[in-house]
C-alpha atoms as a PDB file:
ATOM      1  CA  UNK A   1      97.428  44.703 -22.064  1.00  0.00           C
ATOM      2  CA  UNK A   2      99.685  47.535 -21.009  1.00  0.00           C
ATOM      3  CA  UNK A   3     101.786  48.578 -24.133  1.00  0.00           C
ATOM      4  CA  UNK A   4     104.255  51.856 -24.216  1.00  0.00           C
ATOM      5  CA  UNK A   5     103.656  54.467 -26.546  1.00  0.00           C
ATOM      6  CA  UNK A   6     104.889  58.440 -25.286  1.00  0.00           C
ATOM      7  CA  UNK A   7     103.145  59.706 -29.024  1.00  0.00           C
ATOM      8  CA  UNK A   8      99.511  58.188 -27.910  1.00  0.00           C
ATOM      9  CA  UNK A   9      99.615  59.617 -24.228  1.00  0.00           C
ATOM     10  CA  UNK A  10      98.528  63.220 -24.685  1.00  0.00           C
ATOM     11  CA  UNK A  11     100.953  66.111 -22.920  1.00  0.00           C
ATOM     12  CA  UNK A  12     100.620  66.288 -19.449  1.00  0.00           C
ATOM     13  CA  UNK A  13      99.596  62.654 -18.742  1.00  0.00           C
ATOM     14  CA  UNK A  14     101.568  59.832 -18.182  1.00  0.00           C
ATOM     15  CA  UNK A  15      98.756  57.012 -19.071  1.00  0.00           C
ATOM     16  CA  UNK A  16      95.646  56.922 -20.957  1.00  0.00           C
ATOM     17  CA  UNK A  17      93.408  53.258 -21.325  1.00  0.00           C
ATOM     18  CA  UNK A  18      91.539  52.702 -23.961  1.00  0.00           C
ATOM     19  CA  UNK A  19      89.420  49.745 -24.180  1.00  0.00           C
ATOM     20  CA  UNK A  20      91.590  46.562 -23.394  1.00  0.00           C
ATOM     21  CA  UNK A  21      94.398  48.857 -24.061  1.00  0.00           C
ATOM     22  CA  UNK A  22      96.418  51.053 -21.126  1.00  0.00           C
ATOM     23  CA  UNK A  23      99.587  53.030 -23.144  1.00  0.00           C
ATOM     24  CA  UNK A  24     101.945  54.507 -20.735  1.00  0.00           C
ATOM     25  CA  UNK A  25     104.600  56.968 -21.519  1.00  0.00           C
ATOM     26  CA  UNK A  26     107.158  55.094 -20.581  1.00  0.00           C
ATOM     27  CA  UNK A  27     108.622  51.604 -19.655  1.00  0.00           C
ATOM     28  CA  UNK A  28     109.346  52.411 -16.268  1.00  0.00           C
ATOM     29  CA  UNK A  29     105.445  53.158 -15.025  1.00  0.00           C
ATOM     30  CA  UNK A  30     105.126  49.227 -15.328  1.00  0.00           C
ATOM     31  CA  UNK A  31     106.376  48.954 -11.971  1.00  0.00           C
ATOM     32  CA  UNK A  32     103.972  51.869 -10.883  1.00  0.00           C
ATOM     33  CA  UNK A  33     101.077  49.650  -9.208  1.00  0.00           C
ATOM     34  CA  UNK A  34      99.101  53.043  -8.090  1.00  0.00           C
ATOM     35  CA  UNK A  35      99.089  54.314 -11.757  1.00  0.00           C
ATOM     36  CA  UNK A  36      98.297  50.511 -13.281  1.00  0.00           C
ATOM     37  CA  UNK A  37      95.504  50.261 -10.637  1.00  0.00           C
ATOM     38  CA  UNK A  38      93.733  53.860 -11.629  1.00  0.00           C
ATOM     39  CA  UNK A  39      94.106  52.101 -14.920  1.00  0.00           C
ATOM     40  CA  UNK A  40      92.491  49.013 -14.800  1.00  0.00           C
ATOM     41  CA  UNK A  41      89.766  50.967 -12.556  1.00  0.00           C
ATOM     42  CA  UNK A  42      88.937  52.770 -16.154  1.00  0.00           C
ATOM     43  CA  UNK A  43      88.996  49.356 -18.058  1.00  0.00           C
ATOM     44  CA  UNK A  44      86.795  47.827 -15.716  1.00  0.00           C
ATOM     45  CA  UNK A  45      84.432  51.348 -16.217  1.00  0.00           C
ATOM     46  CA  UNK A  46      84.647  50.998 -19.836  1.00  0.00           C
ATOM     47  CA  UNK A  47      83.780  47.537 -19.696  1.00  0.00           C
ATOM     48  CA  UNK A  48      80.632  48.003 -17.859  1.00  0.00           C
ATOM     49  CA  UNK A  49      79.050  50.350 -20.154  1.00  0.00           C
ATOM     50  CA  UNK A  50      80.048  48.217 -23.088  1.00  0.00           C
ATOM     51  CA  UNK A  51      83.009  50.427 -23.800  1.00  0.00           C
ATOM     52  CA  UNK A  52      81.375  53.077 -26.648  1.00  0.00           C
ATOM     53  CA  UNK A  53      79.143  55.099 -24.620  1.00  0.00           C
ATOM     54  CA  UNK A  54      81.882  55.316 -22.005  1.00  0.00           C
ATOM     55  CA  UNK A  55      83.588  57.619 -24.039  1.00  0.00           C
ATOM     56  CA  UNK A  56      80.609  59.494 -24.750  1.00  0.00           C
ATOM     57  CA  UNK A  57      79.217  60.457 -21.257  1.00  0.00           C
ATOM     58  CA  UNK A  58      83.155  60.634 -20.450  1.00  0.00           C
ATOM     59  CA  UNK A  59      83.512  63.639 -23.026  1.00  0.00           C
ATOM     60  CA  UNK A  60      80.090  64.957 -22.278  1.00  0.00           C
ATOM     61  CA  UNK A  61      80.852  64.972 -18.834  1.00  0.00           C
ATOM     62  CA  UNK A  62      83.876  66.749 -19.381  1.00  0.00           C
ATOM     63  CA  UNK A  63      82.677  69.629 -21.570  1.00  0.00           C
ATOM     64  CA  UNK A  64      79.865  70.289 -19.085  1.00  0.00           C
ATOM     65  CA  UNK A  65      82.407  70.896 -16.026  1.00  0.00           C
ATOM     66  CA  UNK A  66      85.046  72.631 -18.489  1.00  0.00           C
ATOM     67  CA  UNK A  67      81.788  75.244 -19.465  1.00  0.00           C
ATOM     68  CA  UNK A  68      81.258  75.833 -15.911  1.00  0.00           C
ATOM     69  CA  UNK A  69      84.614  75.841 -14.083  1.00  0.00           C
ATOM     70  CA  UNK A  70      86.337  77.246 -17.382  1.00  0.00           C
ATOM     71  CA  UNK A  71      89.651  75.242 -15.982  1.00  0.00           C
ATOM     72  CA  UNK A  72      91.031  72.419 -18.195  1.00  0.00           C
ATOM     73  CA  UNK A  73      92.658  70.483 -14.932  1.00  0.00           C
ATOM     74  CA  UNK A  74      89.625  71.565 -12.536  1.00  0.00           C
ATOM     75  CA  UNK A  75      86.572  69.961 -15.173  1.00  0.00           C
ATOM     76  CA  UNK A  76      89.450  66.833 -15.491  1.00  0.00           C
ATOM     77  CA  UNK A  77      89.699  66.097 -12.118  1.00  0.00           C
ATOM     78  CA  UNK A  78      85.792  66.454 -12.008  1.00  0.00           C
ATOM     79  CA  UNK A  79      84.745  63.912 -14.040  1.00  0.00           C
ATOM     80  CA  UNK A  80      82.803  61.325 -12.224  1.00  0.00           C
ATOM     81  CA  UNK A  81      84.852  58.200 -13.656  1.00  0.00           C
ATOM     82  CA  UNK A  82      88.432  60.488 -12.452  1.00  0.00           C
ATOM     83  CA  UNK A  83      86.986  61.010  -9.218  1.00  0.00           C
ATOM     84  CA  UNK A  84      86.389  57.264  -8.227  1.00  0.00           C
ATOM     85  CA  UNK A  85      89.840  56.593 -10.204  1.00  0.00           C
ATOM     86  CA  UNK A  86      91.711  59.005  -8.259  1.00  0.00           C
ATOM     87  CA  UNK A  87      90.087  58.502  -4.929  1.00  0.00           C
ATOM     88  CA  UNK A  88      90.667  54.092  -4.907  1.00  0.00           C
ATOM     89  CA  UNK A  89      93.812  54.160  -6.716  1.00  0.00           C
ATOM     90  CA  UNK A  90      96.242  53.550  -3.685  1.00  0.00           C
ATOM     91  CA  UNK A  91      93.629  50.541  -2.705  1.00  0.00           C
ATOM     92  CA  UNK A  92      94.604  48.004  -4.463  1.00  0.00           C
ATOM     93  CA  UNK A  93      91.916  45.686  -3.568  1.00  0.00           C
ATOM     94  CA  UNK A  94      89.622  47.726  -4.874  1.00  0.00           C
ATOM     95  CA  UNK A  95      88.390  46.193  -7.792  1.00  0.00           C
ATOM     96  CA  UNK A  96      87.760  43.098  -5.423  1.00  0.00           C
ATOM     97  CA  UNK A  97      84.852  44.302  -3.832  1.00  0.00           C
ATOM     98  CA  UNK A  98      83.862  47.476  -6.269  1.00  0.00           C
ATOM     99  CA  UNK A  99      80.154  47.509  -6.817  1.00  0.00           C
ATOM    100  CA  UNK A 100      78.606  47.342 -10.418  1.00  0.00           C
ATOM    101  CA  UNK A 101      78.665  50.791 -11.802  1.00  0.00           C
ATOM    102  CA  UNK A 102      80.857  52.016  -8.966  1.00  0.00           C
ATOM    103  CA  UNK A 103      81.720  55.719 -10.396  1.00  0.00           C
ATOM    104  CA  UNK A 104      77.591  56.937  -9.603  1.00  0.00           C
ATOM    105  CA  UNK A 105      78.546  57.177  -6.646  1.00  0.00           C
ATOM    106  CA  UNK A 106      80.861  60.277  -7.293  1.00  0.00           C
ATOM    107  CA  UNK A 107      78.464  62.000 -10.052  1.00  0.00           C
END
C-alpha cells in the first residue's frame, strides 16, 4: 500500500517502505514506476527475512560502512539491500525472476 506522508520520509529522501507500507513524499511519485519498483524490491526483502530482523542487519549494516567510510551517503549507498535496490530498479521485471534472498549477492 503506497500512502503519502512528506513528515515520515526523512530529509533527503523521497520514499522510505516499511513493512507493507511504502510513504512517498509526495502524490506525484505514484506515477514514478523506477522509484515504486526500488520500493517493492525492499518489501519483498523485508518480507523474506520475516520483516524484524530486516531492520536489524539493515541498521547494523549501515553503522559498520558509516564507521569505516565515515560518509553518511557513501555507507547508504553501501548497504547490501540499497545496492541490489539501486542496481534492478529500472528492470521492472525484476521481481519476476529475483532469486530467494537476492541482496547476498551484493554483500
Amino acid at each position: 500500500m503506497v500512502l503519502i506522508s512528506k513528515y515520515l520520509v526523512p530529509k533527503g529522501y523521497v520514499g522510505i517502505t516499511i513493512f507493507p507500507f511504502v510513504f512517498l513524499k509526495y502524490n506525484y511519485l505514484k506515477t514514478n514506476e523506477t522509484l515504486l519498483n526500488h520500493e517493492r524490491i525492499h518489501l519483498r526483502q523485508q518480507l523474506e527475512m520475516l520483516v524484524f530482523p530486516f531492520y536489524i542487519f539493515y541498521v547494523v549494516e549501515f553503522l559498520i560502512r558509516w564507521i569505516r567510510l565515515r560518509n553518511w551517503n557513501k555507507a547508504y549507498r553501501r548497504i547490501s539491500f540499497e545496492k541490489e535496490a539501486y542496481t534492478q530498479e529500472k528492470n521492472l521485471d525484476y521481481l519476476k525472476s529475483r532469486p530467494f534472498f537476492g541482496f547476498v549477492s551484493y554483500l
